[in-house]
C-alpha atoms as a PDB file:
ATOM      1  CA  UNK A   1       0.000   0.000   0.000  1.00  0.00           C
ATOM      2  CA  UNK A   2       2.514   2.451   0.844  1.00  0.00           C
ATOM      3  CA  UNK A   3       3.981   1.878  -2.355  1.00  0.00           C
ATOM      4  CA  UNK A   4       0.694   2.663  -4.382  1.00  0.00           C
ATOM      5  CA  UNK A   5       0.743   5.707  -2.407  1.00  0.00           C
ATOM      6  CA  UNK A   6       4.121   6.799  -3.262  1.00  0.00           C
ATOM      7  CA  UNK A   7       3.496   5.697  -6.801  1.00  0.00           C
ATOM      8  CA  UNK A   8       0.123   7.774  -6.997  1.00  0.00           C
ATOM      9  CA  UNK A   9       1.790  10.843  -5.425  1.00  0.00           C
ATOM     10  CA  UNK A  10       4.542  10.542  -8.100  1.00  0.00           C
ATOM     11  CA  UNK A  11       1.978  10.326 -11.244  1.00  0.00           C
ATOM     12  CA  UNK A  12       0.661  13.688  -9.876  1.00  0.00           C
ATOM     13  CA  UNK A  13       3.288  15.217  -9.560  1.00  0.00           C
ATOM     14  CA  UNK A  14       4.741  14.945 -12.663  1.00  0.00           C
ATOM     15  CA  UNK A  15       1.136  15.905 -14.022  1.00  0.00           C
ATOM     16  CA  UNK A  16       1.244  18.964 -12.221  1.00  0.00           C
ATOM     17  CA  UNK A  17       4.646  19.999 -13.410  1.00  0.00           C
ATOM     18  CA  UNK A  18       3.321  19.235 -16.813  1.00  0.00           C
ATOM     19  CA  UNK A  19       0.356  21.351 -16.426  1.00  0.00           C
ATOM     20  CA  UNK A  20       2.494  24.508 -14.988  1.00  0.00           C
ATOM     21  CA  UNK A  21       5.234  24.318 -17.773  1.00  0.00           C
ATOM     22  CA  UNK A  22       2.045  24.733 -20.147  1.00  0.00           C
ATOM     23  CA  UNK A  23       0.488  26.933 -18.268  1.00  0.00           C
ATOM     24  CA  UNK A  24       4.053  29.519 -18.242  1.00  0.00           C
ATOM     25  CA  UNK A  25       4.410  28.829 -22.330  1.00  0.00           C
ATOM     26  CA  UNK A  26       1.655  29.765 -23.093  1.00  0.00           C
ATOM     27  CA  UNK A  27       1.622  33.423 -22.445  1.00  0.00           C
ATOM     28  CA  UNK A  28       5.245  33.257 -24.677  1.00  0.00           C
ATOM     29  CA  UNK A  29       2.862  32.141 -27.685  1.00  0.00           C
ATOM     30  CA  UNK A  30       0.529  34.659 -27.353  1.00  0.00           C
ATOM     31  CA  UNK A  31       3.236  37.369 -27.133  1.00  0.00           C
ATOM     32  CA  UNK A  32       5.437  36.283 -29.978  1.00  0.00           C
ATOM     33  CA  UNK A  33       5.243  38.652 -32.733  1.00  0.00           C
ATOM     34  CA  UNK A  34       3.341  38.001 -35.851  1.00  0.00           C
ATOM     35  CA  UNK A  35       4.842  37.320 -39.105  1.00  0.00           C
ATOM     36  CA  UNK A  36       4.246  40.062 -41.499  1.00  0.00           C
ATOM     37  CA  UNK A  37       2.176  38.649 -44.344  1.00  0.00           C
ATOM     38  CA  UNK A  38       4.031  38.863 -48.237  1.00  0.00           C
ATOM     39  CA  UNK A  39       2.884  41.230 -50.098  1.00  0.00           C
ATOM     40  CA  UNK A  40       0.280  41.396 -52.708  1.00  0.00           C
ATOM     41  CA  UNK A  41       1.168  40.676 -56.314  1.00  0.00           C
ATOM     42  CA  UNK A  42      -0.255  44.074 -57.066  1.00  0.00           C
ATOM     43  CA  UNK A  43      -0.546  46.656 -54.180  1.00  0.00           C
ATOM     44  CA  UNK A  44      -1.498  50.126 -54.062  1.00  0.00           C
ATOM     45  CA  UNK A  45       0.732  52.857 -52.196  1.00  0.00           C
ATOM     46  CA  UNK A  46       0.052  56.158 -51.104  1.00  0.00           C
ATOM     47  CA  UNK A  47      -0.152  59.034 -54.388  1.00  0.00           C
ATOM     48  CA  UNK A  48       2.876  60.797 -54.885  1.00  0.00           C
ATOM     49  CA  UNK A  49       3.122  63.911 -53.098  1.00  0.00           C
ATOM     50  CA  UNK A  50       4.753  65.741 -55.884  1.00  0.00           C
ATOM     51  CA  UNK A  51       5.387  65.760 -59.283  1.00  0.00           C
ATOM     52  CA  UNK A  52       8.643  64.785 -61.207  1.00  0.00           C
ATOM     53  CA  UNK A  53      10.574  65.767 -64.138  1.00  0.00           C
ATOM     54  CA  UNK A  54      13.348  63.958 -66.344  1.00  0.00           C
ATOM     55  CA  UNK A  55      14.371  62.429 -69.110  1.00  0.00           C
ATOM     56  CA  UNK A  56      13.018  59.282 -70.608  1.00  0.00           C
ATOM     57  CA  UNK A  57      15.487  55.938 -70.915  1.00  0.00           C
ATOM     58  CA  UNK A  58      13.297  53.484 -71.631  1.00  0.00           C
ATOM     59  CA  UNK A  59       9.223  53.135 -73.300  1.00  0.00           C
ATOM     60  CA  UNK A  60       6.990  50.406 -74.432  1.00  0.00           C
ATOM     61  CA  UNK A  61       3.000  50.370 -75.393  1.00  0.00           C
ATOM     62  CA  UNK A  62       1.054  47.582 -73.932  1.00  0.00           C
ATOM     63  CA  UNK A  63      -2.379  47.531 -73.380  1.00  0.00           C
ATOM     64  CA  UNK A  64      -3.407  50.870 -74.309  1.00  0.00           C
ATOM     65  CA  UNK A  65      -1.130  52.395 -72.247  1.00  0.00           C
ATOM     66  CA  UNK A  66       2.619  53.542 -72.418  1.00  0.00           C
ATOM     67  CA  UNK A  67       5.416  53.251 -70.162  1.00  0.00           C
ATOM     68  CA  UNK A  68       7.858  55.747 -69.663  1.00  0.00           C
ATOM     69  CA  UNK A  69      11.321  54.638 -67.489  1.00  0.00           C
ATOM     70  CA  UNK A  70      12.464  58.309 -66.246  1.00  0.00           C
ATOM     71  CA  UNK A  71      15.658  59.363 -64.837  1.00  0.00           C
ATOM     72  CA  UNK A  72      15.096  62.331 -62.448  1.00  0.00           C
ATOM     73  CA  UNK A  73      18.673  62.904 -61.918  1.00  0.00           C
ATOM     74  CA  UNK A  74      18.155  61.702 -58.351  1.00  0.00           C
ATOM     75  CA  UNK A  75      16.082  58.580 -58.871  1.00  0.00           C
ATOM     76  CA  UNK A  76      14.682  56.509 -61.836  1.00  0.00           C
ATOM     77  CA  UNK A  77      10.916  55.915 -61.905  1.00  0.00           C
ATOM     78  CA  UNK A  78       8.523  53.906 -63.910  1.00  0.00           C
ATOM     79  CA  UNK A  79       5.218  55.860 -64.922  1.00  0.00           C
ATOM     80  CA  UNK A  80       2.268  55.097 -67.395  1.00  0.00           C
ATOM     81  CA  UNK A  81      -0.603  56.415 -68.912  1.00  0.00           C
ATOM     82  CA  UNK A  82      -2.769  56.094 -71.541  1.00  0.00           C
ATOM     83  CA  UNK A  83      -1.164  55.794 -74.812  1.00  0.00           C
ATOM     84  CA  UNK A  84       0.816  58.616 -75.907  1.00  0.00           C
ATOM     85  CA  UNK A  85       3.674  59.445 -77.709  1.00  0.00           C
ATOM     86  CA  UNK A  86       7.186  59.778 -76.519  1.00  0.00           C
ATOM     87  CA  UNK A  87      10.454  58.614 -77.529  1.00  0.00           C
ATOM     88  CA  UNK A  88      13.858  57.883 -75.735  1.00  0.00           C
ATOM     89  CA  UNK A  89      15.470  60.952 -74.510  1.00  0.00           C
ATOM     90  CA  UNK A  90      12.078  63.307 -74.344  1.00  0.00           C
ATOM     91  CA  UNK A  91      12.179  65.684 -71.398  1.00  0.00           C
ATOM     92  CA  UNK A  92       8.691  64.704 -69.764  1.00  0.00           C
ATOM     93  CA  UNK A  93       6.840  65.765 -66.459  1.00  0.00           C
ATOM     94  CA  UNK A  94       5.264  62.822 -64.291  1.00  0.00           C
ATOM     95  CA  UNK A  95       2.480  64.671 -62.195  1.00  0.00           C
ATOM     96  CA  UNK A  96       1.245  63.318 -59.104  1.00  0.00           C
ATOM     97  CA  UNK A  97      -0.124  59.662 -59.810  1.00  0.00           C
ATOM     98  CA  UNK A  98      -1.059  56.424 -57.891  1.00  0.00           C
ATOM     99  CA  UNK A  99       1.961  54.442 -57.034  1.00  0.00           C
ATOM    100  CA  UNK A 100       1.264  50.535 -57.555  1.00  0.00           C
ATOM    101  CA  UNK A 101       3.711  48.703 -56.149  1.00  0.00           C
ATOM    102  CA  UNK A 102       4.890  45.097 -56.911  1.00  0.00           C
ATOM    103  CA  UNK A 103       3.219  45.457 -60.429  1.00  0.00           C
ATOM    104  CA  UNK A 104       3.040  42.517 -62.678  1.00  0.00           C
ATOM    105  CA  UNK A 105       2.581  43.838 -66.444  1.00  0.00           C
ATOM    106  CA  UNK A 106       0.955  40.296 -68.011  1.00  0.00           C
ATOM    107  CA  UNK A 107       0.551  42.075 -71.219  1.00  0.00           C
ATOM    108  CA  UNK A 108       4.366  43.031 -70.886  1.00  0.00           C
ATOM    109  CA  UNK A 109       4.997  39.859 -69.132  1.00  0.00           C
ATOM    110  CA  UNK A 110       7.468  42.016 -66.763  1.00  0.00           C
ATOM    111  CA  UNK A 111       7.363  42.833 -63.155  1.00  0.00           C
ATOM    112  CA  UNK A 112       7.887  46.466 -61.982  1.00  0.00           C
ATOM    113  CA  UNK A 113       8.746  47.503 -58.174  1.00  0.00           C
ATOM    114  CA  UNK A 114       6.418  50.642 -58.938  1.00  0.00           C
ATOM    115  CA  UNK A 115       4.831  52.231 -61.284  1.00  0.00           C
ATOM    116  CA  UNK A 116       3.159  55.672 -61.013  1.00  0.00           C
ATOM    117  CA  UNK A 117      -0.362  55.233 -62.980  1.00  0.00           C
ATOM    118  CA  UNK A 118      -1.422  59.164 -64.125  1.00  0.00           C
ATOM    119  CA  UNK A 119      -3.955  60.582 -66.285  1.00  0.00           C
ATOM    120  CA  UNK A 120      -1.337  61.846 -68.400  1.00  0.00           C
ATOM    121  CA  UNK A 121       2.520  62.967 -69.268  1.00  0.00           C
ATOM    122  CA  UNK A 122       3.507  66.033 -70.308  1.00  0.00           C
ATOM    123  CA  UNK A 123       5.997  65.323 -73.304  1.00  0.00           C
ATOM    124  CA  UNK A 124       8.419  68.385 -73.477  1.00  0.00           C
ATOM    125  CA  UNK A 125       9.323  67.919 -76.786  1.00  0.00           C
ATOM    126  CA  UNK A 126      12.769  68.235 -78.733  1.00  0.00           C
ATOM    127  CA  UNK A 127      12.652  72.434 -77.814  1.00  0.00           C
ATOM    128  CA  UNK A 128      12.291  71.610 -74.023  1.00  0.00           C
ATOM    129  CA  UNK A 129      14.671  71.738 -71.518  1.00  0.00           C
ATOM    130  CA  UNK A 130      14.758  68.601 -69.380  1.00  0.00           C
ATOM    131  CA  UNK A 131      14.868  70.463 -66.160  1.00  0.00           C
ATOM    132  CA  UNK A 132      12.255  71.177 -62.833  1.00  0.00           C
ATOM    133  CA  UNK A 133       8.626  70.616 -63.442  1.00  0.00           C
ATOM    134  CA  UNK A 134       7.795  74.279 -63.881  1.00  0.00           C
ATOM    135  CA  UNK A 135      10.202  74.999 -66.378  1.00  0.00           C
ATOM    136  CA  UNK A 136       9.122  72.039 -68.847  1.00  0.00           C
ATOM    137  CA  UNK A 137       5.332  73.097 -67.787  1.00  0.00           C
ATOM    138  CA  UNK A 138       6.096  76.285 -68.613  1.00  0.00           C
ATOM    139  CA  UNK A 139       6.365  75.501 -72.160  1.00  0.00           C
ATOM    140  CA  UNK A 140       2.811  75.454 -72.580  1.00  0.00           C
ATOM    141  CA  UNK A 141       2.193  78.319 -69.901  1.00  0.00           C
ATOM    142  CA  UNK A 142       1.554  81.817 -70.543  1.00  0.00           C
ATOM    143  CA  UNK A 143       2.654  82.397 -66.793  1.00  0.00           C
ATOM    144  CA  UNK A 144       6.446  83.102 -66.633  1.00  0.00           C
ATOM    145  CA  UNK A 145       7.482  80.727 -63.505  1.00  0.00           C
ATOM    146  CA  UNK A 146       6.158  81.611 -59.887  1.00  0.00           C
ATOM    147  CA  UNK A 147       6.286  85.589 -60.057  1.00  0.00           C
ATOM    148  CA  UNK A 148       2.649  86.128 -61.863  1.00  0.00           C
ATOM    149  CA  UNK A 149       3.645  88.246 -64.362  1.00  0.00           C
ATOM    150  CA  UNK A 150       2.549  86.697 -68.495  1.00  0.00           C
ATOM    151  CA  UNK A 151       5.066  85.696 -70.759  1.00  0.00           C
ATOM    152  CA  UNK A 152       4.844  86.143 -74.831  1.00  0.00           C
ATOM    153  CA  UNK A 153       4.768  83.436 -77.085  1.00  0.00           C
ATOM    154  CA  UNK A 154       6.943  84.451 -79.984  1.00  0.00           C
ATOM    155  CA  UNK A 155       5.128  83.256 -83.239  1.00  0.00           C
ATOM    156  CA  UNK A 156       5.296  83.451 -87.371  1.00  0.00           C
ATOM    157  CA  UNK A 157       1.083  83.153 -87.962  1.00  0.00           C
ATOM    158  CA  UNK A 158       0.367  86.355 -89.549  1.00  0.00           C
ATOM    159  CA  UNK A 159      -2.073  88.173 -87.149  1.00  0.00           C
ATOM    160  CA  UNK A 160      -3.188  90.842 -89.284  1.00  0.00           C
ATOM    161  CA  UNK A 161      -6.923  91.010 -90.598  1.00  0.00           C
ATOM    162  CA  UNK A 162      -8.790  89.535 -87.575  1.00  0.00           C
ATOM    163  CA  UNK A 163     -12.045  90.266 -87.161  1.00  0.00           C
ATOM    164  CA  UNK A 164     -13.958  90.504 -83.344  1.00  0.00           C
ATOM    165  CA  UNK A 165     -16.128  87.792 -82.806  1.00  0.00           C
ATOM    166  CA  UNK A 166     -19.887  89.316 -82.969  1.00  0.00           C
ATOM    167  CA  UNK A 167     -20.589  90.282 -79.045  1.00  0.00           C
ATOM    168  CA  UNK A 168     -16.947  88.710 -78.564  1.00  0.00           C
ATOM    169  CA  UNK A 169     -13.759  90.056 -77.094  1.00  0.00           C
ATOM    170  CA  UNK A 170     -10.282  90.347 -77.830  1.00  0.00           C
ATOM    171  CA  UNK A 171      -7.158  88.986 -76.245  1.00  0.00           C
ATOM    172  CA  UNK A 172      -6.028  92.616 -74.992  1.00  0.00           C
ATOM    173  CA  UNK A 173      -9.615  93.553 -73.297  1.00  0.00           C
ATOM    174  CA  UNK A 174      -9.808  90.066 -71.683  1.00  0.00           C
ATOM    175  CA  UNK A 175      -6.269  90.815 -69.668  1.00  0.00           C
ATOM    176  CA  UNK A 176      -7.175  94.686 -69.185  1.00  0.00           C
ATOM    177  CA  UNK A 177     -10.195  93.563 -66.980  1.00  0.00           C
ATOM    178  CA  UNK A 178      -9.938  89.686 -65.794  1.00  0.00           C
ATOM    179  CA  UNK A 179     -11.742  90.455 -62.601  1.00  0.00           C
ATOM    180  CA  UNK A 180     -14.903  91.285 -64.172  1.00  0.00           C
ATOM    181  CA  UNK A 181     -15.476  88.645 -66.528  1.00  0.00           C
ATOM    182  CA  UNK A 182     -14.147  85.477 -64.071  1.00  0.00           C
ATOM    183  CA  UNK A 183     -16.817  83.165 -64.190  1.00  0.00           C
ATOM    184  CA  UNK A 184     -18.399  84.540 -67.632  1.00  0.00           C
ATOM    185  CA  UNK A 185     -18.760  83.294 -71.448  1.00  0.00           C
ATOM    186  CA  UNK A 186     -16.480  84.302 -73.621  1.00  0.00           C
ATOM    187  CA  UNK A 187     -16.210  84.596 -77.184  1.00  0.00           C
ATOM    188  CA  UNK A 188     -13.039  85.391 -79.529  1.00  0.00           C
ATOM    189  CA  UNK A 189     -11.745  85.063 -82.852  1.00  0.00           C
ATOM    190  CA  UNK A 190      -8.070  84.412 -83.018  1.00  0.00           C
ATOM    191  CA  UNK A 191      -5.172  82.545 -84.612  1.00  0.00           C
ATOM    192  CA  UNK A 192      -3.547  79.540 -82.781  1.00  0.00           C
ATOM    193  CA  UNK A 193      -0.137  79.932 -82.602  1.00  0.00           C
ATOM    194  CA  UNK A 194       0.648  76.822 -80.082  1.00  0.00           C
ATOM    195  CA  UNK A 195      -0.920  73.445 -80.269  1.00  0.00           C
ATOM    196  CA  UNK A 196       0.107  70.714 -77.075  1.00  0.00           C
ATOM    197  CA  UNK A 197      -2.508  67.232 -77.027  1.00  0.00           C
ATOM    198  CA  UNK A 198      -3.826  65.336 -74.528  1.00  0.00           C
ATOM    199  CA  UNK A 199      -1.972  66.758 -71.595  1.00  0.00           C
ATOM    200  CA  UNK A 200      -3.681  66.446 -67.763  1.00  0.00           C
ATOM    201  CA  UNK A 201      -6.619  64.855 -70.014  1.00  0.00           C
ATOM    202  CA  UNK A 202      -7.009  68.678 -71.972  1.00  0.00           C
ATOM    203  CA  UNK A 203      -5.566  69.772 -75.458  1.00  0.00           C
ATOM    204  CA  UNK A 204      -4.099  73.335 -75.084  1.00  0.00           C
ATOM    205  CA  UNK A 205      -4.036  75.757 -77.601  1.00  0.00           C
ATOM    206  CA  UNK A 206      -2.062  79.492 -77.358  1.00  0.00           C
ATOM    207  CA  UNK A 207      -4.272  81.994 -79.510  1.00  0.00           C
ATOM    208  CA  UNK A 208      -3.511  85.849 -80.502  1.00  0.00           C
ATOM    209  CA  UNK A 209      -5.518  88.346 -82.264  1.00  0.00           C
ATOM    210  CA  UNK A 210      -2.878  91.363 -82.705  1.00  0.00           C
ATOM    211  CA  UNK A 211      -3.855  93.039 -79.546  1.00  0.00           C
ATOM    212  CA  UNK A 212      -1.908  92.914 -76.216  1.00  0.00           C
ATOM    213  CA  UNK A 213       1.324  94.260 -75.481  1.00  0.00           C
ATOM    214  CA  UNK A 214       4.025  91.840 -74.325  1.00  0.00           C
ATOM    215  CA  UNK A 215       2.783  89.963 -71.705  1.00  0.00           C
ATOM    216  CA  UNK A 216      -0.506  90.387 -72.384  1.00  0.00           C
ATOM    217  CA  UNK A 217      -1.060  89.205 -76.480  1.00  0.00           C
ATOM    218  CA  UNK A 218      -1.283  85.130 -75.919  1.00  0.00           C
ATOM    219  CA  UNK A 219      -4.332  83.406 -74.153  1.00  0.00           C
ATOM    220  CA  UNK A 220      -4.091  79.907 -73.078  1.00  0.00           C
ATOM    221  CA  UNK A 221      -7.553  77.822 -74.039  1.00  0.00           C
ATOM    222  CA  UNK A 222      -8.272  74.180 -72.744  1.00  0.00           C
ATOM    223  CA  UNK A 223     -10.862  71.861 -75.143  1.00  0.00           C
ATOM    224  CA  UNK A 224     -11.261  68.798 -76.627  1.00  0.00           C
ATOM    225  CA  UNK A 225     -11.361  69.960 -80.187  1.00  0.00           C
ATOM    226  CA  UNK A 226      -8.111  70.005 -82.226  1.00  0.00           C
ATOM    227  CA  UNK A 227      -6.919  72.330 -84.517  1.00  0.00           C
ATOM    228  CA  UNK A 228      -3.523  73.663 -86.412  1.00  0.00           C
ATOM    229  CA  UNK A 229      -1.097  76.184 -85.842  1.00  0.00           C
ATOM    230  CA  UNK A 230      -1.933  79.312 -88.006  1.00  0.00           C
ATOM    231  CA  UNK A 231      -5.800  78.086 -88.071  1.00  0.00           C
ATOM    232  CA  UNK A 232      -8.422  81.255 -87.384  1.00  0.00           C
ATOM    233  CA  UNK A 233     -10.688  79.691 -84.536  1.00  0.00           C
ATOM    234  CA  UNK A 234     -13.881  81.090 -82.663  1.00  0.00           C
ATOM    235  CA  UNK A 235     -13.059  80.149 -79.471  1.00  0.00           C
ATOM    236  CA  UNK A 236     -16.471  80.031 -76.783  1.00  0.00           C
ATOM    237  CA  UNK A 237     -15.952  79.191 -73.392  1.00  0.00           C
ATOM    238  CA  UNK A 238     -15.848  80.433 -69.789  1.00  0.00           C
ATOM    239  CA  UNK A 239     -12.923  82.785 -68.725  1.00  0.00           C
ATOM    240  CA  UNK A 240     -11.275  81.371 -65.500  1.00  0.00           C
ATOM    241  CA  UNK A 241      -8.599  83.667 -63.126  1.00  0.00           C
ATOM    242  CA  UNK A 242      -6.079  83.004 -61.000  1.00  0.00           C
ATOM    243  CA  UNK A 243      -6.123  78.884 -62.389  1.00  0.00           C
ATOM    244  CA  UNK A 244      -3.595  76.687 -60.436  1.00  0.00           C
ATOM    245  CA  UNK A 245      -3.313  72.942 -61.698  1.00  0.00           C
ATOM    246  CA  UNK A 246      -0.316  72.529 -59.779  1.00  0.00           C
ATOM    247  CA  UNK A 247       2.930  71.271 -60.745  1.00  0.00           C
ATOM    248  CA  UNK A 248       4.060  75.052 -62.772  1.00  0.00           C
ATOM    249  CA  UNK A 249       0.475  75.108 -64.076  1.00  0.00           C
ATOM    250  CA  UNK A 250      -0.843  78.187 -63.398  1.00  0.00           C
ATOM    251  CA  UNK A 251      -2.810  80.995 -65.497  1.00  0.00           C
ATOM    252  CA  UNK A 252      -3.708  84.610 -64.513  1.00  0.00           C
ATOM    253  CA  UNK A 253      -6.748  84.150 -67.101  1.00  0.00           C
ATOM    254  CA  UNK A 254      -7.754  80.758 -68.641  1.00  0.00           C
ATOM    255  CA  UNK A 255     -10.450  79.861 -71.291  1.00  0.00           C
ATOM    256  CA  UNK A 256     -11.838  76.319 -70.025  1.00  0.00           C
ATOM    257  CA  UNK A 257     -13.470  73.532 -71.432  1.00  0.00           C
ATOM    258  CA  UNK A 258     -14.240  76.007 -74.909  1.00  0.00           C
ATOM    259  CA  UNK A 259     -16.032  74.787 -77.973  1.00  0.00           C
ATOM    260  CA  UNK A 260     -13.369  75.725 -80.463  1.00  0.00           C
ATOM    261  CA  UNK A 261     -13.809  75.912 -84.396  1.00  0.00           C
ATOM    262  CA  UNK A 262     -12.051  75.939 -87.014  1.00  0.00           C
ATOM    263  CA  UNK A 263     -13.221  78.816 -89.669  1.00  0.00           C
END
């Protein structure tokens, strides 16, 4: 008997040890650190805060869109947007975009780190500078940099002969007195003497009529409709002020969203 008894007492014991060494790892369990999950195949990041400017490396068109590789000078970056066209060594200006990360291309059959989805690119073109994001945007800005004060737009069109649209105005009256005609239509017969496509989603044209000093002879219109350098177009739209798109885009006096046609 004393045996089973010292047999008994042994069996518990060891259970009891058993149940405390459980009982002290199991807290350790709970406290160990989670493993961080992998990422997605495709994962979206925060937008870009800013927008950049560089020089293209490297494109391709796949699946309606094109891919631009651009060397910032600091960085390279991967951007695309519906097609457009660019070529290797084009100054271009990235505006702020979505950044996918760990983006698998199946139509390219390539993986990318990132890639910075926008609406558009600006393409500067072989006459821009590849250089900050105001100066390329600048190229299709009547603004001259961050100081407020209009630039000119040297041009070839002939400007003579231009008639004022019926109940319209000309380039010179619109800049004498923006203030009172913000938010109004606008009519105006003028020449285009600057044409840029599809940039921020807008085509941009530069018109003149012959009036306007320096500074105060081009107006910047945004529209869907095309049209050629040197064309005579009645432009009807409403006159914005003070305009600031961000990244160098900004307009003392804008013509927005105008029907434009070609006469």
């Amino acid at each position: 008997m004393k045996h089973l008894v010292i047999l008994l007492f042994s069996a518990s014991l060891v259970v009891g040890l058993a149940g405390c060494q459980n009982e002290k790892s199991q807290p350790v369990e709970q406290k160990a650190a989670p493993q961080a999950a992998a990422p997605a195949a495709s994962q979206p990041a925060a937008p870009a805060t800013m927008g950049q400017s560089g020089t293209v490396t490297e494109t391709m068109d796949a699946g309606g869109y094109t891919y631009v590789q651009v060397d910032t000078g600091s960085e390279t970056i991967w951007a695309a947007a519906p097609k457009f066209a660019v070529k290797v060594g084009d100054p271009v200006v990235v505006p702020q975009g979505m950044a996918m990360q760990n983006y698998h291309s199946k139509t390219l059959d390539r993986d990318f780190s990132v890639v910075y989805f926008v609406d558009s690119v600006l393409v500067g073109g072989a006459d821009a500078a590849a250089a900050p994001a105001t100066m390329a945007a600048d190229k299709i800005n009547p603004m001259q940099g961050s100081t407020g004060a209009p630039k000119v737009i040297e041009t070839d069109v002939d400007l003579s002969g231009i008639e004022v649209a019926a109940g319209g105005k000309t380039v010179q009256q619109i800049y004498e007195d923006p203030a009172s005609l913000a938010g109004k239509n606008i009519k105006i017969r003028a020449k285009v003497v600057k044409f840029n496509a599809g940039i921020m989603g807008k085509n941009w044209l530069h018109i003149q009529d012959g009036t306007g000093a320096e500074g105060t002879n081009d107006l910047a219109v945004t529209t869907d409709a095309t049209a050629n350098i040197g064309d005579t177009v009645l432009v009807d739209g409403t006159l914005v002020t003070d305009k600031d798109f961000g990244y160098g885009y900004k307009y003392a006096v804008l013509i927005e969203d105008a029907k434009v046609t070609v006469e």
